[in-house]
N, C-alpha and C. Protein backbone atom coordinates (compact mmCIF):
# COMPACT_ATOMS: atom_id res chain seq x y z
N UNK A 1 120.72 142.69 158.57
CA UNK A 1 121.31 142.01 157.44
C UNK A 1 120.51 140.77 157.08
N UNK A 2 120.13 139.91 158.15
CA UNK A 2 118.92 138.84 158.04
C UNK A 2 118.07 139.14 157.22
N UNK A 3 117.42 140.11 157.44
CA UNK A 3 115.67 140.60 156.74
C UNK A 3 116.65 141.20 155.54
N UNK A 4 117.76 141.31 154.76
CA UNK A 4 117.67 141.94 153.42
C UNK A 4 118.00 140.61 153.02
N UNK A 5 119.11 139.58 153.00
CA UNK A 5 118.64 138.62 152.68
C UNK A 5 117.90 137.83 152.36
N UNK A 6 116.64 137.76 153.41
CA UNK A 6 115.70 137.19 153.51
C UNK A 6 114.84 137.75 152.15
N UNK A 7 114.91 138.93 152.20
CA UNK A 7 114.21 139.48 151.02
C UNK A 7 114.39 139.30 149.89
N UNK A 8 115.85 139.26 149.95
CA UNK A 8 116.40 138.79 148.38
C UNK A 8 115.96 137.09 148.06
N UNK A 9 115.68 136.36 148.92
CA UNK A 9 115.65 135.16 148.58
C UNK A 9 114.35 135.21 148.65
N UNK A 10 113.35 136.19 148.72
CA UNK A 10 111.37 135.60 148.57
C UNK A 10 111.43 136.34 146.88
N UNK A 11 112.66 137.66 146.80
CA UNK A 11 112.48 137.95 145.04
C UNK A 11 112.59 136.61 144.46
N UNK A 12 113.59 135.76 144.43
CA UNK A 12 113.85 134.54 143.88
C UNK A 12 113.22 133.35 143.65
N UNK A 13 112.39 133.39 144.87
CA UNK A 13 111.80 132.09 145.46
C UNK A 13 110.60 131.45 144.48
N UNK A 14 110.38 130.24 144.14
CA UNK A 14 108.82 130.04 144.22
C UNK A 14 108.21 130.03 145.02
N UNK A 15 107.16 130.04 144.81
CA UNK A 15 105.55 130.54 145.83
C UNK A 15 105.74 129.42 146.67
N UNK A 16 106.18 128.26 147.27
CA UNK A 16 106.11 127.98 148.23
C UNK A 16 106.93 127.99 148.92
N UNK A 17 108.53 128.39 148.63
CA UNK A 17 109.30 129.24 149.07
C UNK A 17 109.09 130.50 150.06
N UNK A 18 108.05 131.48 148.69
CA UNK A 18 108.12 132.64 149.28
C UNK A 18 107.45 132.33 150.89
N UNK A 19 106.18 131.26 150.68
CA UNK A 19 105.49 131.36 151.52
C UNK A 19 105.77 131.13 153.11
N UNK A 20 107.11 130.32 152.59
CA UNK A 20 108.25 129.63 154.08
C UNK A 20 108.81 130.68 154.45
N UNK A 21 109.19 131.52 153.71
CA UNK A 21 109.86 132.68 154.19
C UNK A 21 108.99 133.85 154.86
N UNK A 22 107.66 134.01 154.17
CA UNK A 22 106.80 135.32 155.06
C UNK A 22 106.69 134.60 156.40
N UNK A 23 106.30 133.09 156.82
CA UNK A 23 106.46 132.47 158.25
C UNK A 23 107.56 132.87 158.59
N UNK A 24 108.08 132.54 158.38
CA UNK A 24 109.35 132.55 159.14
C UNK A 24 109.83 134.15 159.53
N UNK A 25 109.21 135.39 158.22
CA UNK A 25 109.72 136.44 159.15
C UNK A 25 108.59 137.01 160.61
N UNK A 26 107.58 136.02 160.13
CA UNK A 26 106.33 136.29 160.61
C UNK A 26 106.65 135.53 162.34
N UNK A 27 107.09 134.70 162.06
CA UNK A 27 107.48 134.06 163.46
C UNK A 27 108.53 134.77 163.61
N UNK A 28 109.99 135.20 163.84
CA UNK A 28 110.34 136.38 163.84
C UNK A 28 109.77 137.13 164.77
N UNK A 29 109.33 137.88 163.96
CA UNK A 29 108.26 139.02 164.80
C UNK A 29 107.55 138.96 166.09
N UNK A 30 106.83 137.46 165.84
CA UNK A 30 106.09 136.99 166.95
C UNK A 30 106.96 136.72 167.81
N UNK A 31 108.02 136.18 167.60
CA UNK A 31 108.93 135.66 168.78
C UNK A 31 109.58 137.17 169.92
N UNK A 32 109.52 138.17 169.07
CA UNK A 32 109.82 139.39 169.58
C UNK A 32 108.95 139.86 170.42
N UNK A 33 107.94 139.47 170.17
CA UNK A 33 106.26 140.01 171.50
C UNK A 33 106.86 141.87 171.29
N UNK A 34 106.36 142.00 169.85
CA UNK A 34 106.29 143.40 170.12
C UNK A 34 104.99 143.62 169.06
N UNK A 35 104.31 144.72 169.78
CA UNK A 35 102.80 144.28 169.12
C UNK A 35 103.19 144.86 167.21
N UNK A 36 101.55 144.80 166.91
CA UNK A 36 101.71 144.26 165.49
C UNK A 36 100.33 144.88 164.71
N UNK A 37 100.97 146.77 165.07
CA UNK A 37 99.84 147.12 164.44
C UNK A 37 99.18 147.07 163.49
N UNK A 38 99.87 146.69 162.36
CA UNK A 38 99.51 146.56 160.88
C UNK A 38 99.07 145.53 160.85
N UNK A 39 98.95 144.28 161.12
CA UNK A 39 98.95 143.22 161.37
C UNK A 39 99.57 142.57 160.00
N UNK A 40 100.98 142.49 160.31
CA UNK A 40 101.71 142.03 159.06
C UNK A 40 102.12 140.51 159.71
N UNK A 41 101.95 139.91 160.94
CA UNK A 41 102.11 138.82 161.09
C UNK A 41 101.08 137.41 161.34
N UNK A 42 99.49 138.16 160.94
CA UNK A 42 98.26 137.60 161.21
C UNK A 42 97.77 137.80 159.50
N UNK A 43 96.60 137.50 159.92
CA UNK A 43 95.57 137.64 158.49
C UNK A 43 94.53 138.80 158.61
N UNK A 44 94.78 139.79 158.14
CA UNK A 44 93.22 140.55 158.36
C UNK A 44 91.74 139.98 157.97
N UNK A 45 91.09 140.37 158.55
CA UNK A 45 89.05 140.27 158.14
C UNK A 45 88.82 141.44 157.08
N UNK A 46 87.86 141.01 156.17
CA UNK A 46 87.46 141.72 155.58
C UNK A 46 86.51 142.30 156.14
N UNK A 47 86.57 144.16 155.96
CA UNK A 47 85.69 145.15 156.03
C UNK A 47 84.10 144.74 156.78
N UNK A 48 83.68 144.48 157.64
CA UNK A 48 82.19 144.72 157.79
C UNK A 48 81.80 145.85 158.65
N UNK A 49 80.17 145.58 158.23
CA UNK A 49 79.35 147.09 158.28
C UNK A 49 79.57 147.92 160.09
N UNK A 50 79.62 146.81 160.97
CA UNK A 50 79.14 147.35 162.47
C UNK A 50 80.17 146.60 162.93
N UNK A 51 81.58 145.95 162.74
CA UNK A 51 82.58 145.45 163.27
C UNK A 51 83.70 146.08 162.97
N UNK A 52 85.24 146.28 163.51
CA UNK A 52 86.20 146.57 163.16
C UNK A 52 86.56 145.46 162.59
N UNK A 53 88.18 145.85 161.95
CA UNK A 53 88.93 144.71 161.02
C UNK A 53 89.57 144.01 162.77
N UNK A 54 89.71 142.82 161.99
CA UNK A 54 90.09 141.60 162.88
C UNK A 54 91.64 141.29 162.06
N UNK A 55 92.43 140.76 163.08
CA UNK A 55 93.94 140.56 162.89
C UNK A 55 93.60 138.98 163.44
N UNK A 56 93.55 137.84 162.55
CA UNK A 56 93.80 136.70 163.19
C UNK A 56 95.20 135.73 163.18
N UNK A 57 95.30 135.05 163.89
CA UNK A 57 97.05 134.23 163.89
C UNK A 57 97.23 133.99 163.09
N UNK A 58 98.12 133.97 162.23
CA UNK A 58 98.79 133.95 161.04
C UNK A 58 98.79 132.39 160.45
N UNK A 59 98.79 131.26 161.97
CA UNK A 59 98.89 130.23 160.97
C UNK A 59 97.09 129.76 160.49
N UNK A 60 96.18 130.86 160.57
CA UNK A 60 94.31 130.60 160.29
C UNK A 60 94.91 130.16 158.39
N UNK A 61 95.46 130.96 157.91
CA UNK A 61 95.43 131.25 156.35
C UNK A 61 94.33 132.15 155.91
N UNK A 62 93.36 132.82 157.09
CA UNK A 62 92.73 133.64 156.47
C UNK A 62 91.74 134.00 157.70
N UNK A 63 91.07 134.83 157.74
CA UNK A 63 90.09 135.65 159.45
C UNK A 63 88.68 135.87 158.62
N UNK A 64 87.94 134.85 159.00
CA UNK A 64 86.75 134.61 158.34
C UNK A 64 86.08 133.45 159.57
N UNK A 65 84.83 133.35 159.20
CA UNK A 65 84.03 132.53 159.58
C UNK A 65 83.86 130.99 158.96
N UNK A 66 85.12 130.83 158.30
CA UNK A 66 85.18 129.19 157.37
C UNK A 66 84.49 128.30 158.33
N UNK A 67 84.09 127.16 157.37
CA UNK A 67 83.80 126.04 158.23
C UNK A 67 84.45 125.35 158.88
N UNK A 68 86.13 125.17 158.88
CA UNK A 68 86.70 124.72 159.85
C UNK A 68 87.81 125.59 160.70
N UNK A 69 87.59 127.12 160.75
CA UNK A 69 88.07 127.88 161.64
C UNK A 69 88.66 127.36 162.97
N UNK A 70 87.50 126.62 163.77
CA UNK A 70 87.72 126.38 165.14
C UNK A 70 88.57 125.07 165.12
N UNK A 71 89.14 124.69 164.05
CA UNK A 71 90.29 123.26 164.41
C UNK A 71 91.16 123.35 163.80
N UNK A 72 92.13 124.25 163.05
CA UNK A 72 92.92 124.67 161.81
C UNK A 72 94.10 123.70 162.86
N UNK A 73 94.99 123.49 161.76
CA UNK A 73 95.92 122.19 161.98
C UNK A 73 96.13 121.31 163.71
N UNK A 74 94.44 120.94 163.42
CA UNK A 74 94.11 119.85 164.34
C UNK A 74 94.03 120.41 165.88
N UNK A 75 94.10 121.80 166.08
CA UNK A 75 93.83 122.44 167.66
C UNK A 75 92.60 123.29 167.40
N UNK A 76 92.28 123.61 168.61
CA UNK A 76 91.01 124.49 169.18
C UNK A 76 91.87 125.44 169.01
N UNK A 77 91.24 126.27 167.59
CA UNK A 77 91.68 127.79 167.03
C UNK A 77 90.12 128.74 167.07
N UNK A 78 89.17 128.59 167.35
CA UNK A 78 88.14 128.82 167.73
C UNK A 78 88.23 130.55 168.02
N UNK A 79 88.87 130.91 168.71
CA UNK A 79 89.14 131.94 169.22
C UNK A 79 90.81 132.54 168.77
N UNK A 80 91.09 131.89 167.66
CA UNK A 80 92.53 132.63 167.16
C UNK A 80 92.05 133.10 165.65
N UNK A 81 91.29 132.06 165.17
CA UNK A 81 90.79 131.63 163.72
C UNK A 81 89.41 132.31 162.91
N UNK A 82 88.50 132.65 164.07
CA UNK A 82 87.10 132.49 163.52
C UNK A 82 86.72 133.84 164.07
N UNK A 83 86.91 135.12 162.90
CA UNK A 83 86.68 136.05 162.86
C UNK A 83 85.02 136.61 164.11
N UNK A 84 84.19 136.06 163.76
CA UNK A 84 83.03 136.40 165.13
C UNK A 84 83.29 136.05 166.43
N UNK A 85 84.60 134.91 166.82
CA UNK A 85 84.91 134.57 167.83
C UNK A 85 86.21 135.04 168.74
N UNK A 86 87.00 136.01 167.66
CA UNK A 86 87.80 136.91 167.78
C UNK A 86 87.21 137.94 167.72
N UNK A 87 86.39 138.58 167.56
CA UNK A 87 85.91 139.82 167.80
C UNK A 87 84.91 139.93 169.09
N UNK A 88 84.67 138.72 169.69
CA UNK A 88 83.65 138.66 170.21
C UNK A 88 84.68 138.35 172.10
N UNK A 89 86.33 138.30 171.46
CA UNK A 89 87.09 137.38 172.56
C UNK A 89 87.45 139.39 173.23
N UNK A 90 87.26 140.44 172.69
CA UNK A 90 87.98 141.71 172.75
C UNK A 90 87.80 141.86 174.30
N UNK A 91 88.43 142.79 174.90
CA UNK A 91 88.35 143.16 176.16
C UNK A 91 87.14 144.35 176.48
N UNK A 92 86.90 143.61 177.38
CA UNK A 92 85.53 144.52 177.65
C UNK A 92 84.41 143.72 177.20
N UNK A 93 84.47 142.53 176.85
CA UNK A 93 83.53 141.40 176.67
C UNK A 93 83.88 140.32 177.39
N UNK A 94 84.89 140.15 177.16
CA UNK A 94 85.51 138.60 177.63
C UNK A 94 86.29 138.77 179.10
N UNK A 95 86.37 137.71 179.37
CA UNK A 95 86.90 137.74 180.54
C UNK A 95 88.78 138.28 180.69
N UNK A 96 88.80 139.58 181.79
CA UNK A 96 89.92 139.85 181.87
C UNK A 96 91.62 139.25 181.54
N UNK A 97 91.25 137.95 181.71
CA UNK A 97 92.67 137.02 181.56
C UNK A 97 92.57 136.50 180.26
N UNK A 98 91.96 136.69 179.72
CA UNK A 98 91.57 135.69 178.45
C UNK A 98 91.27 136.78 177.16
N UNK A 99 91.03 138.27 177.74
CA UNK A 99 90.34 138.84 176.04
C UNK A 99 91.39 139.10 175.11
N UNK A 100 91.29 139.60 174.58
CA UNK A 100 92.27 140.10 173.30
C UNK A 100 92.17 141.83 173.30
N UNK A 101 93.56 142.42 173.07
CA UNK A 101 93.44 143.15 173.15
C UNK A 101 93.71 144.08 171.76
N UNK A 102 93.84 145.17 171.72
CA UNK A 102 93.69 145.72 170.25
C UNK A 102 95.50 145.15 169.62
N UNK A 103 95.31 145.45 168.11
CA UNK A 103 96.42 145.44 167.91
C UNK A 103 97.83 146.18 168.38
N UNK A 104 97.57 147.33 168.65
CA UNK A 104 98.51 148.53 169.05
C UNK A 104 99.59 147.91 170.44
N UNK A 105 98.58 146.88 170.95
CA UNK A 105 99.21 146.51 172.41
C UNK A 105 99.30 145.08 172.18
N UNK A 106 98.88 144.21 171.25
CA UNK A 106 99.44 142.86 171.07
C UNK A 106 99.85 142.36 169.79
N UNK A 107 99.96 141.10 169.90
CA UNK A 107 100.27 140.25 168.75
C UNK A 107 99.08 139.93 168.44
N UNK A 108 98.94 139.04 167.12
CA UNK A 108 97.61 138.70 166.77
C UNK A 108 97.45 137.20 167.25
N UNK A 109 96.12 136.64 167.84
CA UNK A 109 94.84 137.72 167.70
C UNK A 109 94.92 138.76 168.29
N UNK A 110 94.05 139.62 167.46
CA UNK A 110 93.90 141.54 168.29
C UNK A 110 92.73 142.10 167.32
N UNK A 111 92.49 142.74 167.79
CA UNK A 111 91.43 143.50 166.97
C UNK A 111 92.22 144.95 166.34
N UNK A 112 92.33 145.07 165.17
CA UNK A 112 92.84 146.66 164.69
C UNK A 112 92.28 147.64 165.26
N UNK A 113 92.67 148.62 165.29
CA UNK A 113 92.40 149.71 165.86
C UNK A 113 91.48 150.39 164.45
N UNK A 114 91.21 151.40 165.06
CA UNK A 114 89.99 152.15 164.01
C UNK A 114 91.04 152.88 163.24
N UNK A 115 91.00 153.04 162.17
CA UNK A 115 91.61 153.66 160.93
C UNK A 115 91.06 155.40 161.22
N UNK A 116 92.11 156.09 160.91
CA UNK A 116 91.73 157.77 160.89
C UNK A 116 91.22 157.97 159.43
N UNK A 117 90.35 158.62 159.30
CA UNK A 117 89.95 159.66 158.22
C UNK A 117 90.79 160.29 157.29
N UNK A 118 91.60 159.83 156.02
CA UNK A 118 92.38 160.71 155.32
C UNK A 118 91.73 161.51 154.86
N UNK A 119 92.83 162.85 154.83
CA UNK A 119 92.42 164.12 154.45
C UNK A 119 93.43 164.33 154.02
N UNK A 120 93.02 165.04 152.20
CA UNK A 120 93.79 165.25 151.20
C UNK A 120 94.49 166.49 151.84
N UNK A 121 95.65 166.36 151.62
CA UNK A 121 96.54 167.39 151.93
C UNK A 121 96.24 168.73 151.02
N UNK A 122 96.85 169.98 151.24
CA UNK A 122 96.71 171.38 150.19
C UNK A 122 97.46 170.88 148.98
N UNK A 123 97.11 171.29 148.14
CA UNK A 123 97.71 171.44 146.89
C UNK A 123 98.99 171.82 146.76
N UNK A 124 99.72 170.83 146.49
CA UNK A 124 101.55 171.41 146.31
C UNK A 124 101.63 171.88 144.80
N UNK A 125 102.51 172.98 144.94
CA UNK A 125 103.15 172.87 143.61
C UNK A 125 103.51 171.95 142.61
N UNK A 126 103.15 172.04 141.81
CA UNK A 126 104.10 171.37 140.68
C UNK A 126 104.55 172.00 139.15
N UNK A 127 105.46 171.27 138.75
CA UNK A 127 106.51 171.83 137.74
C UNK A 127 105.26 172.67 136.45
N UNK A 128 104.10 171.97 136.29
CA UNK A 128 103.36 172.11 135.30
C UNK A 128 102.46 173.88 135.97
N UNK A 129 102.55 174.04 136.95
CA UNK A 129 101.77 175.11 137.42
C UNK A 129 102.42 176.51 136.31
N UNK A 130 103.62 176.41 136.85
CA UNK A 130 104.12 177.38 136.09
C UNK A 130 105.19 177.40 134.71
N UNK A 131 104.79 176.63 134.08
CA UNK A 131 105.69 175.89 132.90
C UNK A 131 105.55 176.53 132.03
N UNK A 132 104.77 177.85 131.27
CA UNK A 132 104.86 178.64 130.11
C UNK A 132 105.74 180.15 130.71
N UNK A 133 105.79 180.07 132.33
CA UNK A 133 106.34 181.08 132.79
C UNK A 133 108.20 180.95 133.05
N UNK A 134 108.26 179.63 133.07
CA UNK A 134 109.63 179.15 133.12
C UNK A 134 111.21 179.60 132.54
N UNK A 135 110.24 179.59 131.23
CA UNK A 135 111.55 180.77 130.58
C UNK A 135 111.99 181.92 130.79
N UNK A 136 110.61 182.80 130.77
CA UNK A 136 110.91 184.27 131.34
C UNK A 136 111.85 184.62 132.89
N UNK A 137 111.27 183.28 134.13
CA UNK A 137 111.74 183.44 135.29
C UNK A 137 113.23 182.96 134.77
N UNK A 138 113.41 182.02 134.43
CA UNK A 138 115.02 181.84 134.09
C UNK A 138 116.21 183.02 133.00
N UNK A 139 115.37 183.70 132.72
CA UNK A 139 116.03 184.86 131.34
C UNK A 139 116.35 185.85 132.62
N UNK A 140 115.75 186.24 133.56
CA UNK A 140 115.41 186.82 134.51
C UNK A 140 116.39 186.56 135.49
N UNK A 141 116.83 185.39 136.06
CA UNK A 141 117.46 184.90 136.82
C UNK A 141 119.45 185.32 135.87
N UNK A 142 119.62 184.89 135.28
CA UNK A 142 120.43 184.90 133.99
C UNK A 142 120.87 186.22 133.82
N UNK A 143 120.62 186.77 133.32
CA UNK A 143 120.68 188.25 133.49
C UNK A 143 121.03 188.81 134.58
N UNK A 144 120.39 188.68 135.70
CA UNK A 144 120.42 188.79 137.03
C UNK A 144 121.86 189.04 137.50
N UNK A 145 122.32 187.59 137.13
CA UNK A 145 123.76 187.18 137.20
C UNK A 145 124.60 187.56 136.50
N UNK A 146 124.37 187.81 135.37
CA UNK A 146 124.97 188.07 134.35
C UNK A 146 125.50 190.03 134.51
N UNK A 147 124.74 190.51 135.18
CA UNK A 147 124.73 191.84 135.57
C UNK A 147 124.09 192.99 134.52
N UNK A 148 123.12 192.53 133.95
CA UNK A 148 121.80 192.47 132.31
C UNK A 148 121.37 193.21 133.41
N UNK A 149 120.66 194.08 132.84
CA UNK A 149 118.92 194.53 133.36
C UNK A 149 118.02 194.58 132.31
């Protein structure tokens, strides 16, 4: 009942409203320690060539290499904030107690997991396939019932 509320009041809100409210469901979430595959409570990285997407802490405002990444509201975010230093914190690089692990199994920071390959599904029906045949199948049907041959 919280989160429809909540929703109804970010339709309403001004933008710095809304913006109190995505924290707040965003902390929420975090407070739950249940991981965060989508990373709807961090910031994603944009796309590069030989890296996965990066999920950084939500309070960065963004998972990039900015110039002040490593001090965002006055702490050593270095490693929450600064997209090469979060990708670089992953497990299997960094030290066991300290790496980050993918999103699937944490909160952010995490590194996303690799995206699958969509593949267009078969071709469904639709109404237009058979739409000059429509009448006949229904005269057909009608009759049917009707006890017509």
């Amino acid at each position: 009942m919280q989160r429809i509320v909540a929703l109804a009041v970010l339709a309403r809100s001004s933008d710095a409203n809304v913006d109190f409210m995505k924290d707040m469901l965003a902390r929420n979430r975090e407070s739950s320690a249940l991981p965060d595959p989508q990373c709807h409570t961090g910031h994603i990285s944009l796309p590069g060539e030989d890296t996965p997407l990066i999920c950084c802490a939500g309070y960065c405002g963004e998972c990039s290499d900015y110039p002040t990444c490593a001090s965002v509201r006055g702490q050593d975010s270095k490693n929450a904030c600064c997209k090469t230093d979060v990708y670089n914190m992953r497990c299997g690089e960094a030290p066991a107690n300290v790496c980050l692990k993918s999103c699937s199994e944490s909160v952010p920071p995490c590194i996303m997991d690799e995206k699958e390959e969509f593949v267009m599904p078969d071709p469904v029906r639709k109404a237009g396939d058979d739409c000059d045949k429509a009448e006949d199948i229904w005269d057909k049907k009608a009759d049917s019932a009707m006890g017509n041959k």
